[in-house]
C-alpha atoms as a PDB file:
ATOM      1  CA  UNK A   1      73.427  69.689 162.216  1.00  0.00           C
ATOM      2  CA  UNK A   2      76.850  68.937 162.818  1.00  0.00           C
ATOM      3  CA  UNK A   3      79.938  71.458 164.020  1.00  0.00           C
ATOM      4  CA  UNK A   4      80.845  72.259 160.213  1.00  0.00           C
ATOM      5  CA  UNK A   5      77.530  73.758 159.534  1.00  0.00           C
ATOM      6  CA  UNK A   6      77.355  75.269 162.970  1.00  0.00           C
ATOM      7  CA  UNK A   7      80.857  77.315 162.101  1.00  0.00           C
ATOM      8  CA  UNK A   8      79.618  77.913 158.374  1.00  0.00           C
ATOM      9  CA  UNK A   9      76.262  79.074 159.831  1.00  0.00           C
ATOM     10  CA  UNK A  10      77.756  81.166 162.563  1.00  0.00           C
ATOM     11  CA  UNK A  11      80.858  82.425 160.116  1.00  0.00           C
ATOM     12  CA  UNK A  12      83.397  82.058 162.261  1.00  0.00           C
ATOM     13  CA  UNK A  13      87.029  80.288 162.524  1.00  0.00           C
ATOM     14  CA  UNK A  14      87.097  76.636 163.347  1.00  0.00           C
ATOM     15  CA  UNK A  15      90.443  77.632 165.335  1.00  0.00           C
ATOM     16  CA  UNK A  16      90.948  80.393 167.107  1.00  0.00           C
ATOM     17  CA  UNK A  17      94.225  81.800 167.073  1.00  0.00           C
ATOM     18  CA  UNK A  18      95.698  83.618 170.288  1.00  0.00           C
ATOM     19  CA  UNK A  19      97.634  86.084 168.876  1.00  0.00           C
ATOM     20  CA  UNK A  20      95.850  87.085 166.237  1.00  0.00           C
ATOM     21  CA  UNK A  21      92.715  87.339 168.299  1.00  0.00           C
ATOM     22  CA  UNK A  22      94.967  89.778 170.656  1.00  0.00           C
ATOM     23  CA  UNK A  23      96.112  91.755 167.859  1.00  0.00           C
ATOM     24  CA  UNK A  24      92.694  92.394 166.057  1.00  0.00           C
ATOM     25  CA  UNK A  25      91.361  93.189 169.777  1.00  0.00           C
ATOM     26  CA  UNK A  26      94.263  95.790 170.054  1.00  0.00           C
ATOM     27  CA  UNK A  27      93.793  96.958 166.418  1.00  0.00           C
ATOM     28  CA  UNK A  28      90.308  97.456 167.633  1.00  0.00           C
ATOM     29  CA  UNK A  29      90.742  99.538 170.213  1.00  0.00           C
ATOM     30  CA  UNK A  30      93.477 101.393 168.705  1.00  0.00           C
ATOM     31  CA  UNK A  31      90.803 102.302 165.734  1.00  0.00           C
ATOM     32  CA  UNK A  32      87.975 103.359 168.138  1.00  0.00           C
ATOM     33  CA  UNK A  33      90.549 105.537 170.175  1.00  0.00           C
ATOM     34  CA  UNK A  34      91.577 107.499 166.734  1.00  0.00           C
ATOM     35  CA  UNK A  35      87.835 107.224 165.528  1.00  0.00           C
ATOM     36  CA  UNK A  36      86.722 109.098 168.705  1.00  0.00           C
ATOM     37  CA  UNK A  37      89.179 111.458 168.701  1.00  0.00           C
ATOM     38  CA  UNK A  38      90.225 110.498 172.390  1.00  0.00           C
ATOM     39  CA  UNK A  39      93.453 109.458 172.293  1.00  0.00           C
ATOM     40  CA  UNK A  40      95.174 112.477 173.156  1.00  0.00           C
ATOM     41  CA  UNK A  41      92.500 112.243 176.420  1.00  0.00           C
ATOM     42  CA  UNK A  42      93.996 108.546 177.107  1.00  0.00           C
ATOM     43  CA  UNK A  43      97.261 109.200 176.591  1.00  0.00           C
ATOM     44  CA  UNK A  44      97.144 112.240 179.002  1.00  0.00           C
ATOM     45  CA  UNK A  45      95.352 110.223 181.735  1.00  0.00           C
ATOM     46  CA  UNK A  46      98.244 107.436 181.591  1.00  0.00           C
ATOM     47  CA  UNK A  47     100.688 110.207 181.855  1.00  0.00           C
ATOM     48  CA  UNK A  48      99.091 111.802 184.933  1.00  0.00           C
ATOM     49  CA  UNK A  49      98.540 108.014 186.243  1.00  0.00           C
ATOM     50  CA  UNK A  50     102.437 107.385 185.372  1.00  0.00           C
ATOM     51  CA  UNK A  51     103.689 110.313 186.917  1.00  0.00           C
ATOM     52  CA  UNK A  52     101.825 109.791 190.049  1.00  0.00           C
ATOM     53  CA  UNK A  53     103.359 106.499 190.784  1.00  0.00           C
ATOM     54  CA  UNK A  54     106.828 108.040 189.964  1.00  0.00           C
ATOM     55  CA  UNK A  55     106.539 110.566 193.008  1.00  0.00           C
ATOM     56  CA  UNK A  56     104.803 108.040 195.246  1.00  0.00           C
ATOM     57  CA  UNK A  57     107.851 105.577 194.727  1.00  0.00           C
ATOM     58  CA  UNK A  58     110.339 108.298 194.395  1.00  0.00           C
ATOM     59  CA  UNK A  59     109.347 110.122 197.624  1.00  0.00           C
ATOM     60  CA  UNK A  60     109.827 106.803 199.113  1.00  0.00           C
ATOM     61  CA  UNK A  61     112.970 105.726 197.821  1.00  0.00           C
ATOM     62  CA  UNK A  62     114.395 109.214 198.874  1.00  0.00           C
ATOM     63  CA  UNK A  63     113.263 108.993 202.796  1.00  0.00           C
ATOM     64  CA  UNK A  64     114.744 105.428 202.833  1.00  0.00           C
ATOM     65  CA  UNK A  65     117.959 106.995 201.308  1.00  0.00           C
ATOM     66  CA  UNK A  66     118.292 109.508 203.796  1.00  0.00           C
ATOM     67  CA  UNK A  67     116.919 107.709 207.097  1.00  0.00           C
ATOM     68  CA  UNK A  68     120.687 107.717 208.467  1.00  0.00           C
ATOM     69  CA  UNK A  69     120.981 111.783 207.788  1.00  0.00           C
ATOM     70  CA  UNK A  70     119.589 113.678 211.037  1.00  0.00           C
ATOM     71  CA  UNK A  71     117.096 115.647 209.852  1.00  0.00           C
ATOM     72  CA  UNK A  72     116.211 119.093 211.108  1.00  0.00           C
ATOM     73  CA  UNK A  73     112.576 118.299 213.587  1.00  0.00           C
ATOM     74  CA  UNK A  74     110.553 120.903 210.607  1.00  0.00           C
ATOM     75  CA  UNK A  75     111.386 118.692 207.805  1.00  0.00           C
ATOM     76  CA  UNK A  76     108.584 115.876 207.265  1.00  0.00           C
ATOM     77  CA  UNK A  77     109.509 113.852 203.703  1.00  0.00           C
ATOM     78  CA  UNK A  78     106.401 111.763 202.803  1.00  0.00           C
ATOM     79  CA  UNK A  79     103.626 111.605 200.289  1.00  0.00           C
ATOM     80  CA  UNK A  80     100.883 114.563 200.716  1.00  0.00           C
ATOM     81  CA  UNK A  81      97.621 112.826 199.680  1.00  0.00           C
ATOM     82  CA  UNK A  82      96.242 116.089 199.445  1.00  0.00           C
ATOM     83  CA  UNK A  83      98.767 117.347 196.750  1.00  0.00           C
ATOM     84  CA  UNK A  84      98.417 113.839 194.885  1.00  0.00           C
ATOM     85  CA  UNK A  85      94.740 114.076 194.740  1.00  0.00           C
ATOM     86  CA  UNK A  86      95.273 118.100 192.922  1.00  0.00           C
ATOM     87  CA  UNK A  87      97.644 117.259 190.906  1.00  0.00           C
ATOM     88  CA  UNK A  88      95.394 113.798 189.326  1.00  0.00           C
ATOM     89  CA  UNK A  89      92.483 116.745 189.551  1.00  0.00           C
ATOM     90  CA  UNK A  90      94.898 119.246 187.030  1.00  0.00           C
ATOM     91  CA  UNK A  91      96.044 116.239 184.764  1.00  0.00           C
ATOM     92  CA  UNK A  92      92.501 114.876 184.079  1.00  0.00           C
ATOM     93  CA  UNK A  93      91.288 118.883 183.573  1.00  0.00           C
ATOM     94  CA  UNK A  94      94.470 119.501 180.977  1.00  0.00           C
ATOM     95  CA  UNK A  95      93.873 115.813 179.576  1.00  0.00           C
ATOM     96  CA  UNK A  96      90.068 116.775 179.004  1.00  0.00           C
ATOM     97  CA  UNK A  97      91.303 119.895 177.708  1.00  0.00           C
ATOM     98  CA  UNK A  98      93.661 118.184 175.117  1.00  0.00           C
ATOM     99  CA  UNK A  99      91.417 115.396 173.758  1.00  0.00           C
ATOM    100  CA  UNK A 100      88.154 117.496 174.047  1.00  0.00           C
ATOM    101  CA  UNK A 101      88.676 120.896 172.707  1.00  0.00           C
ATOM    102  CA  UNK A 102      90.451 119.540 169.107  1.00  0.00           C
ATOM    103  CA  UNK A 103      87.745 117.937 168.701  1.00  0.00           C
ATOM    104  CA  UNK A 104      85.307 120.709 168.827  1.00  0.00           C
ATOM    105  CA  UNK A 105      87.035 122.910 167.008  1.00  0.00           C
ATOM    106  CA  UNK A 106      86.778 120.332 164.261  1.00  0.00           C
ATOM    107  CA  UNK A 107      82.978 120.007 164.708  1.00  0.00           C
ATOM    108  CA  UNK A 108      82.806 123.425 164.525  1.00  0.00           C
ATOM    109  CA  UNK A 109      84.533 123.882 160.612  1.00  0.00           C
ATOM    110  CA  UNK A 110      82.307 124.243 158.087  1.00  0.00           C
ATOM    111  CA  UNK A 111      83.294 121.298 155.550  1.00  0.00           C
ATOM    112  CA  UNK A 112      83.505 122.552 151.696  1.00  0.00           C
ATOM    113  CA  UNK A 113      83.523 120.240 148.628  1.00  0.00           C
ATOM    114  CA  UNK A 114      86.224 120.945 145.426  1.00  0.00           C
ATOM    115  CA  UNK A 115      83.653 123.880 144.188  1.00  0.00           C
ATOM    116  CA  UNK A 116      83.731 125.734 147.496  1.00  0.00           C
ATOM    117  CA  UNK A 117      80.418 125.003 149.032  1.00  0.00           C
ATOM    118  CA  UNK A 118      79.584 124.321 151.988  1.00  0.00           C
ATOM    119  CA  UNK A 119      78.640 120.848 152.785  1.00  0.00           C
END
């Protein structure tokens, strides 16, 4: 048996091509995400995820800004880990709550053909 009937047994490309491979892989994922109705879910997470990093840095950027300013001794700038960890708590709960709950009130519709039945 030699490679040609190896890749006609197996069916596959004698070449694989790198960005094709990375766009059907993408493609892929893109149709399970729409398939699975999940996307909003995804999309919410990244946003949360996203806006996290945006304080962290921001919060950070601003105390280096201000460094030379004297401060009064009650004002502490710096990153709570306490309000970081409520707020990725409330953007997983409304991201759940955005992918999940569409897609029960879909189960949930009775499906009817053209005569009006119920299917």
């Amino acid at each position: 048996m030699n490679q040609a009937d190896i890749i006609a047994a197996m069916q596959v490309l004698p070449e694989i091509d790198v960005d094709f491979e990375i766009r059907r892989r993408i493609d892929f994922i893109r149709y399970q995400l729409e398939l699975s109705g999940q996307k909003t879910l995804v999309l919410g997470i990244m946003g949360g995820v996203v806006g996290l990093i945006l304080a962290v840095i921001s919060t950070n950027v601003f105390v280096a800004a201000t460094n030379s300013i004297q401060k009064p001794y009650w004002i502490e700038m710096r990153t709570d880990g306490l309000a970081l960890a409520f707020t990725a708590a409330i953007t997983l709960l409304a991201a759940l709550a955005a992918g999940t709950l569409p897609a029960l009130r879909a189960k949930s519709l009775y499906l009817r053909d053209s005569t009006g039945r119920c299917l």
